[in-house]
Protein backbone atom coordinates (compact mmCIF):
# COMPACT_ATOMS: atom_id res chain seq x y z
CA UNK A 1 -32.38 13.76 -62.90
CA UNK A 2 -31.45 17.55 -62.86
CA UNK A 3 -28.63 18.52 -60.75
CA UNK A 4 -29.42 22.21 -59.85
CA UNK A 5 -26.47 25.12 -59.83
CA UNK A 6 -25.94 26.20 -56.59
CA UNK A 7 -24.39 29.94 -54.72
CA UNK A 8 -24.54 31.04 -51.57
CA UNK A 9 -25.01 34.32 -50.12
CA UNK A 10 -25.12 35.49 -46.08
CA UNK A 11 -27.74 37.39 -44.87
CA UNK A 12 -27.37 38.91 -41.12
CA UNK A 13 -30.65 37.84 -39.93
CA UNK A 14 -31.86 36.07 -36.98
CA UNK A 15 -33.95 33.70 -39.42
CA UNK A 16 -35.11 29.98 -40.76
CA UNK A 17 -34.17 28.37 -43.54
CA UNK A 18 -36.23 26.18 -44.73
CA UNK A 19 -36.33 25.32 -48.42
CA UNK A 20 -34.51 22.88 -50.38
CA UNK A 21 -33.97 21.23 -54.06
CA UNK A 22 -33.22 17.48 -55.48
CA UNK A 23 -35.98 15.38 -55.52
CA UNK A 24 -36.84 12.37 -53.40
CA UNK A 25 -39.95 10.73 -52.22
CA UNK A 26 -41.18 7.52 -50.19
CA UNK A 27 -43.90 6.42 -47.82
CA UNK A 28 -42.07 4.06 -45.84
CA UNK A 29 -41.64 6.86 -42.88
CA UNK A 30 -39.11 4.86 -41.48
CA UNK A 31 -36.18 5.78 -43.95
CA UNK A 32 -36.10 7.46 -47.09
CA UNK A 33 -33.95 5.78 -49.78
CA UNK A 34 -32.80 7.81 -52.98
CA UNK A 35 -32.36 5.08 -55.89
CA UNK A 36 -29.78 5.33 -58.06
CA UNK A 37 -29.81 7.64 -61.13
CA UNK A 38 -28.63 6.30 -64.31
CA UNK A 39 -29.16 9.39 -65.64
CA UNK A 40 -26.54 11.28 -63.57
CA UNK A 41 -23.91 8.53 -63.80
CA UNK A 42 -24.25 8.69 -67.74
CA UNK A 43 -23.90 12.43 -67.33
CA UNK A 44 -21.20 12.43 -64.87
CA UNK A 45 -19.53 9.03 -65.59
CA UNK A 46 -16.28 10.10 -63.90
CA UNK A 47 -18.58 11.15 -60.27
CA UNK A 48 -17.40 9.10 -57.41
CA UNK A 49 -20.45 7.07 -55.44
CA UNK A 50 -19.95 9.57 -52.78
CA UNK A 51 -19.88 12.66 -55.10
CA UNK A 52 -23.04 11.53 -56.61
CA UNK A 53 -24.07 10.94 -52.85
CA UNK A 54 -23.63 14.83 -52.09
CA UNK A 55 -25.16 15.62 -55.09
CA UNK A 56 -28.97 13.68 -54.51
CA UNK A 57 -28.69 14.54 -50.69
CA UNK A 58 -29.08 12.88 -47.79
CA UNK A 59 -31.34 9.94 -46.53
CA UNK A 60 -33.34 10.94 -43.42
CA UNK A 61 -35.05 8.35 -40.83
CA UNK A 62 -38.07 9.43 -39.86
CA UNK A 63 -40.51 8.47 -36.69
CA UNK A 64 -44.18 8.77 -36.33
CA UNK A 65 -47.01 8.62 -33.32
CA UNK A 66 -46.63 10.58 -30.50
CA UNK A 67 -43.00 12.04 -29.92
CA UNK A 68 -41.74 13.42 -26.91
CA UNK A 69 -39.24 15.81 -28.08
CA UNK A 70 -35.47 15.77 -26.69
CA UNK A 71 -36.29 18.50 -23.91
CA UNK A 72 -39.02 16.33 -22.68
CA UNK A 73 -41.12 19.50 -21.97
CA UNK A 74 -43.51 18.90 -24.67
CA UNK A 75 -45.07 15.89 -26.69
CA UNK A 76 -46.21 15.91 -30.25
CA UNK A 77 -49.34 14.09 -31.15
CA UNK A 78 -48.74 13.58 -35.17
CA UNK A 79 -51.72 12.47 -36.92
CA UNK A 80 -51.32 9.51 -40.16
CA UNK A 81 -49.98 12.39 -42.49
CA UNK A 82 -46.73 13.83 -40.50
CA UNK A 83 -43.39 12.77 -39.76
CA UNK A 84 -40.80 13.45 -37.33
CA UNK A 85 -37.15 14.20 -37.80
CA UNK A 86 -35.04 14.40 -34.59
CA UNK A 87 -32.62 16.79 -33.78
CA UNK A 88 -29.71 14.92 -35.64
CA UNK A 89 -31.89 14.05 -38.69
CA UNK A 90 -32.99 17.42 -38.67
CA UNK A 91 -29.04 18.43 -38.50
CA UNK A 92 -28.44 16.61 -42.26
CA UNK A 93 -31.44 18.43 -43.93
CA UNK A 94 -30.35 21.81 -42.45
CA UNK A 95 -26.83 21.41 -43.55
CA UNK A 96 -28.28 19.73 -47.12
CA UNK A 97 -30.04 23.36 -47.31
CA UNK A 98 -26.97 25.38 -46.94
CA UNK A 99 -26.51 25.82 -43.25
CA UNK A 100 -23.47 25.80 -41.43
CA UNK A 101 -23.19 22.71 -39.09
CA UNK A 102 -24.64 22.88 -35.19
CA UNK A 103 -27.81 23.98 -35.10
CA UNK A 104 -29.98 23.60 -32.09
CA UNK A 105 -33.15 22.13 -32.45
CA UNK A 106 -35.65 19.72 -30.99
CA UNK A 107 -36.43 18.05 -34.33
CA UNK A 108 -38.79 19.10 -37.65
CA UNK A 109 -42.15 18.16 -38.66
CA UNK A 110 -42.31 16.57 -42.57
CA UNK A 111 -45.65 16.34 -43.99
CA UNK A 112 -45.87 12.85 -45.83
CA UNK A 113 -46.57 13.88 -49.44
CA UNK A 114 -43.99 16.58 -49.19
CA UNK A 115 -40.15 15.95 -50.20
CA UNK A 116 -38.20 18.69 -48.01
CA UNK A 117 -35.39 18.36 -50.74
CA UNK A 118 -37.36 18.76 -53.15
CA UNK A 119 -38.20 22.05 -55.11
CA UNK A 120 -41.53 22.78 -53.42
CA UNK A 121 -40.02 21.23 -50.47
CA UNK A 122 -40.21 22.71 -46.70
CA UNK A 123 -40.19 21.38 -43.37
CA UNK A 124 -41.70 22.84 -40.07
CA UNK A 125 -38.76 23.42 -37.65
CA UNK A 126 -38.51 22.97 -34.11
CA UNK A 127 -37.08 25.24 -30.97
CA UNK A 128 -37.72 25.71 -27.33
CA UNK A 129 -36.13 29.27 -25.79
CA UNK A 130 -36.51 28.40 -22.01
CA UNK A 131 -36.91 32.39 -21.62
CA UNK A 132 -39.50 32.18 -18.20
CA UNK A 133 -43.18 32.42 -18.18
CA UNK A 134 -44.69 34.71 -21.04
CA UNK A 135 -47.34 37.37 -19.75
CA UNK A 136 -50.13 37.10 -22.39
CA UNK A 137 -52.16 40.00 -20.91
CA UNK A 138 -51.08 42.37 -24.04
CA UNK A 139 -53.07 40.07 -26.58
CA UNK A 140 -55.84 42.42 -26.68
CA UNK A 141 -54.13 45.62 -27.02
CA UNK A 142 -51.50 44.84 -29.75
CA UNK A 143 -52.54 46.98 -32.75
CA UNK A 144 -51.07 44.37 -35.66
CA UNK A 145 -50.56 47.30 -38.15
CA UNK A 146 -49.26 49.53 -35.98
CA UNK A 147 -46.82 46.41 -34.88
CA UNK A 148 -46.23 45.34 -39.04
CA UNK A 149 -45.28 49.24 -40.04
CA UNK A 150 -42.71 49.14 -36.63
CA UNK A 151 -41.24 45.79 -38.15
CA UNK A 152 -40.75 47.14 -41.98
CA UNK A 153 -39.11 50.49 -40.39
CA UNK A 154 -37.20 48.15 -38.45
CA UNK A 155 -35.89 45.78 -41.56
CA UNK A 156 -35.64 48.72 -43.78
CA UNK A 157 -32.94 50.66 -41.57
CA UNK A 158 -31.25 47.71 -42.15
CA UNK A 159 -31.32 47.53 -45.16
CA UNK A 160 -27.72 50.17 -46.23
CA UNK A 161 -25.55 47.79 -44.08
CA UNK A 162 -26.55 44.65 -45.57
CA UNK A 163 -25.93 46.56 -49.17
CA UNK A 164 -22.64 47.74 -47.66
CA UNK A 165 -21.88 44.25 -46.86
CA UNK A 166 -22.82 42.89 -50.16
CA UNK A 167 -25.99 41.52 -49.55
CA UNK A 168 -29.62 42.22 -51.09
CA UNK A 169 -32.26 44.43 -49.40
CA UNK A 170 -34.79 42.97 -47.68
CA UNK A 171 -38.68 43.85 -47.44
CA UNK A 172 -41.39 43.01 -45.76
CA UNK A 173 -44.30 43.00 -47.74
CA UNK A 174 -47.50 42.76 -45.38
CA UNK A 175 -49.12 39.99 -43.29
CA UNK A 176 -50.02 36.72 -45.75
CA UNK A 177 -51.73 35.99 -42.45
CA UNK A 178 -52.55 38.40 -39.44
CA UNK A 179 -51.45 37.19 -35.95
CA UNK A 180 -54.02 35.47 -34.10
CA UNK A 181 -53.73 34.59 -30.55
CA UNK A 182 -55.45 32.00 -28.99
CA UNK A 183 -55.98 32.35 -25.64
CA UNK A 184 -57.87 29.23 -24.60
CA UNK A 185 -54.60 27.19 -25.49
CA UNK A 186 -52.20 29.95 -25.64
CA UNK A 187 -51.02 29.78 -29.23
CA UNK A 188 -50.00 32.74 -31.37
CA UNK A 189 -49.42 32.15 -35.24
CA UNK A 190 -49.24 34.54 -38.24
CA UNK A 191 -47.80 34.55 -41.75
CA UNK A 192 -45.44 37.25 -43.25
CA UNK A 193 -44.53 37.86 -46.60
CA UNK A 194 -41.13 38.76 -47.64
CA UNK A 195 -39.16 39.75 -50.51
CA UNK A 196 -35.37 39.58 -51.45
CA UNK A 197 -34.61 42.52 -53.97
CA UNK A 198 -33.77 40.78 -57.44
CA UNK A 199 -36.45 37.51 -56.71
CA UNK A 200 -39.04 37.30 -58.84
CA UNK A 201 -40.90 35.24 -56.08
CA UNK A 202 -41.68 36.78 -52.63
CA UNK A 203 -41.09 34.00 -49.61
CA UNK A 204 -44.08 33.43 -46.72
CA UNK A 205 -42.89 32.79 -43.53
CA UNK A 206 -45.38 31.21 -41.66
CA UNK A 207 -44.72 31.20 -37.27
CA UNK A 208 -46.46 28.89 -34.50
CA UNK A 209 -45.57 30.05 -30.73
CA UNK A 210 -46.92 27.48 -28.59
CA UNK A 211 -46.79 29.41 -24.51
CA UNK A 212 -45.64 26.72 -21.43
CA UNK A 213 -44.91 27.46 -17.67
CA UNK A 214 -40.87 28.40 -18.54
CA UNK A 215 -40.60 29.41 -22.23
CA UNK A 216 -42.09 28.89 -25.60
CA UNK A 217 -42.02 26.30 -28.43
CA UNK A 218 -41.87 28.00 -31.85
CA UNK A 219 -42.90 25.61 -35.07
CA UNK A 220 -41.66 27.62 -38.35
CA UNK A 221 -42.13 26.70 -41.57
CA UNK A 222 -40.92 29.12 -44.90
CA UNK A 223 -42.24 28.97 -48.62
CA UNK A 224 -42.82 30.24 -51.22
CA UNK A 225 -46.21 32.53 -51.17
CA UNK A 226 -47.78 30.60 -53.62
CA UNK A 227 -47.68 27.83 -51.22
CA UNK A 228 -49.71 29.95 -48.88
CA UNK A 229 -52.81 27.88 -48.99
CA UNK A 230 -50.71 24.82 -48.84
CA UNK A 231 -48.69 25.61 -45.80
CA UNK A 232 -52.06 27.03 -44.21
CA UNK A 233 -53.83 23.51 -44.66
CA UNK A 234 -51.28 21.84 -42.94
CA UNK A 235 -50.34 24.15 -40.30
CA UNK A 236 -53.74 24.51 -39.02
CA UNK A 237 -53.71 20.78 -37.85
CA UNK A 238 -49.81 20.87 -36.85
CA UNK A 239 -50.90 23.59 -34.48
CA UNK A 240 -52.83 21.26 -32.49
CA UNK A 241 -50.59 18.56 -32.09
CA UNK A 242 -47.82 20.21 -30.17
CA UNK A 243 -49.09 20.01 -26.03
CA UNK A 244 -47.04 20.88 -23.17
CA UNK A 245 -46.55 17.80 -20.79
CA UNK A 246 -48.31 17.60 -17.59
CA UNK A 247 -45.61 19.94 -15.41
CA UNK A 248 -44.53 22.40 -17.84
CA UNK A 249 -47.99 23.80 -19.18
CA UNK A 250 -49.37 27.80 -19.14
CA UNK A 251 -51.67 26.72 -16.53
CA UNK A 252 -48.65 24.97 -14.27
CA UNK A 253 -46.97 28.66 -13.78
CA UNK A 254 -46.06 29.58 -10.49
CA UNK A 255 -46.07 33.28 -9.47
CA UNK A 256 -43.72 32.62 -6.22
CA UNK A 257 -41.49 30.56 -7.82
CA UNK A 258 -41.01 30.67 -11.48
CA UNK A 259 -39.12 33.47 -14.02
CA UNK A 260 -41.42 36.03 -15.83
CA UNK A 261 -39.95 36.72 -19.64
CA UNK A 262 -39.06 40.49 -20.26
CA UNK A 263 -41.33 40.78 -23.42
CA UNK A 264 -44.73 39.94 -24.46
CA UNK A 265 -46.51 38.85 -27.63
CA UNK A 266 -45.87 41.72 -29.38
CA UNK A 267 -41.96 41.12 -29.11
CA UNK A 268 -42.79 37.12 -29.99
CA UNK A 269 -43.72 38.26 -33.60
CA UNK A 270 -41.53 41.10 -33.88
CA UNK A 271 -38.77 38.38 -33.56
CA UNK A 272 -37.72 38.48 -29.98
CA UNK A 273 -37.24 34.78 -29.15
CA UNK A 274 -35.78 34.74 -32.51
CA UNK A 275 -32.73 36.98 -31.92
CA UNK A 276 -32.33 35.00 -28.62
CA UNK A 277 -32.67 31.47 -30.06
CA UNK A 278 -28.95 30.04 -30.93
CA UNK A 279 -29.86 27.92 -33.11
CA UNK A 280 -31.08 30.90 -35.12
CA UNK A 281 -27.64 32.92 -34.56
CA UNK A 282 -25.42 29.66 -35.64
CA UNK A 283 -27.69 29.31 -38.92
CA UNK A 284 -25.45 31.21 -41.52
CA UNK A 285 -28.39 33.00 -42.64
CA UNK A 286 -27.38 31.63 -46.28
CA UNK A 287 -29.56 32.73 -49.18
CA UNK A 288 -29.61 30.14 -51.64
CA UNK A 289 -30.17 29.93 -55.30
CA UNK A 290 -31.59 27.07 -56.94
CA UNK A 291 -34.44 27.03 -59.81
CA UNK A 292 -35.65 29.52 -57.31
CA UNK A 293 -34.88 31.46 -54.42
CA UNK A 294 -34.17 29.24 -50.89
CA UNK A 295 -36.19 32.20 -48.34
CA UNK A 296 -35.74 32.85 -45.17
CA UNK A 297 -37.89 34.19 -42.67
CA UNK A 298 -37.15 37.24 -40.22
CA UNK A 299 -37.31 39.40 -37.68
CA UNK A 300 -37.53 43.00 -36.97
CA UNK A 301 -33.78 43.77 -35.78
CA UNK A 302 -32.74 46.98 -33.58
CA UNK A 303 -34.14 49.35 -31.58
CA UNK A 304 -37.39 48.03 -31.95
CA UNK A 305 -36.44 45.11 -29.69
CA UNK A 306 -34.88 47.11 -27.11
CA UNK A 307 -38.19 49.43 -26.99
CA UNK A 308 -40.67 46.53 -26.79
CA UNK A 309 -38.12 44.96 -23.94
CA UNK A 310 -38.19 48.28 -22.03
CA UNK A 311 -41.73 48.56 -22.04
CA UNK A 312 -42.33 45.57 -20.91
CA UNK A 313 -39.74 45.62 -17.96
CA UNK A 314 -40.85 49.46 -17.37
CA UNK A 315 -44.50 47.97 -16.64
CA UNK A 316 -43.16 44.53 -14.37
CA UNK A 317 -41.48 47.29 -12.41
């Protein structure tokens, strides 16, 4: 088995990380087991069990059916070919991919003919922002290219301070997808592409917002972008199976009684729940090398959230 060299590198983005490398694989989706490698203890004779341990990654239990995540505000309906990782599982394979320990999640999505520690790996991670009731009535007026070229200004003036800091430019490409909105069951998705200066290979960072009565439930998933057409075949389903319980639906919202969110969908893909999601500020934001660049999604950082905020408080006024 190949043990792959790893560094680290922090980024100062509000992002997801959500590659990994080592390779194991198993359809029992109750628990994955890694065997034992003869290979590596005849390499590494002198490695410790728990050394070796580190080195293959962690074993993750996995659940199937129809989970009702930890918040109990929403229920997944997986289908024969998904998996579910709760929030503690989901803990190991963040921290196997270079994250710093805490994270706050309700859980990850594992398709099951993908290894999420392997090289091709990813996972589709989990978050609720409980940030009040999202006002959808800007869906048909967002100009997406007008919205991308505000999001690359936005990265790009951040660009000299990540330098300064020792850390490589980032760019946004283009859409690998164009946001869509559905409005008959209030689910935004889209697909960026992104590139760290000095990878050969440009990342896709592919975003599910799922609207509910109090907040939204974001599903992210991050590849490579030659695993566009992969990650596009299996989001497509995975968009469908995340409902909002009886209670805490869209339709549930009450105008006398319940919060209105400050932004709309525009600040959604911009990155606004993003920048307030902790989970996203306690990720280190750690760019990692393996056989290949570990990429990381993100979000349009700066003024350009504090514009789309105004407007949208300027026009609830």
């Amino acid at each position: 088995m190949k043990v792959a060299t790893i560094t680290t590198a922090g980024l100062a983005l509000s992002v997801m990380c959500v590659l990994g490398s080592q390779a194991f694989a198993q359809d029992d989706v109750s628990e994955t087991a890694i065997p034992e490698s003869a290979e590596m203890e005849a390499a590494s004779p002198e490695l410790s069990g728990q050394e070796t341990a580190l080195l293959e990654g962690p074993t993750f239990k996995y659940e199937t059916g129809n989970i009702l995540l930890p918040n109990k505000v929403a229920t997944l309906k997986l289908r024969d070919s998904y998996r579910y990782l709760n929030p503690a599982e989901t803990e190991k394979l963040l921290v196997a991919w270079g994250n710093e320990p805490g994270s706050d999640t309700e859980g990850a999505i594992v398709p099951n003919d993908v290894d999420p520690l392997g090289e091709a790996g990813w996972a589709v991670i989990l978050s609720y922002v409980k940030d009040g009731h999202v006002d959808d009535s800007d869906a048909a007026e967002i100009n997406y290219d007008d919205l991308l070229d505000d999001m690359k200004k936005g990265i790009e003036s951040e660009n000299e301070a990540r330098q300064k800091g020792g850390y490589q430019p980032v760019h946004l490409i283009g859409w690998a997808e164009k946001p869509r909105y559905d409005a008959a069951n209030r689910k935004l998705y889209w697909a960026r592409e992104i590139n760290f200066e000095g990878s050969k290979a440009h990342a896709l960072n592919y975003d599910v917002r799922v609207l509910g009565r109090e907040g939204v439930l974001s599903m992210n998933a991050v590849a490579g972008i030659g695993q566009l057409g992969e990650i596009r075949t299996n989001m497509n389903p995975l968009i469908e199976v995340a409902e909002f319980n009886q209670g805490f639906r869209y339709a549930d919202y009450n105008s006398n009684t319940d919060k209105v969110a400050e932004y709309g969908l525009g600040a959604l893909i911009a990155g606004g729940v993003a920048a307030k999601l902790g989970f996203f500020g306690k990720l280190a934001a750690m760019l990692m090398v393996f056989k290949k660049f570990i990429i990381l999604g993100l979000a349009a950082i700066g003024g350009f959230f504090a514009k789309l905020f105004g407007r949208k408080k300027d026009s609830a006024a």
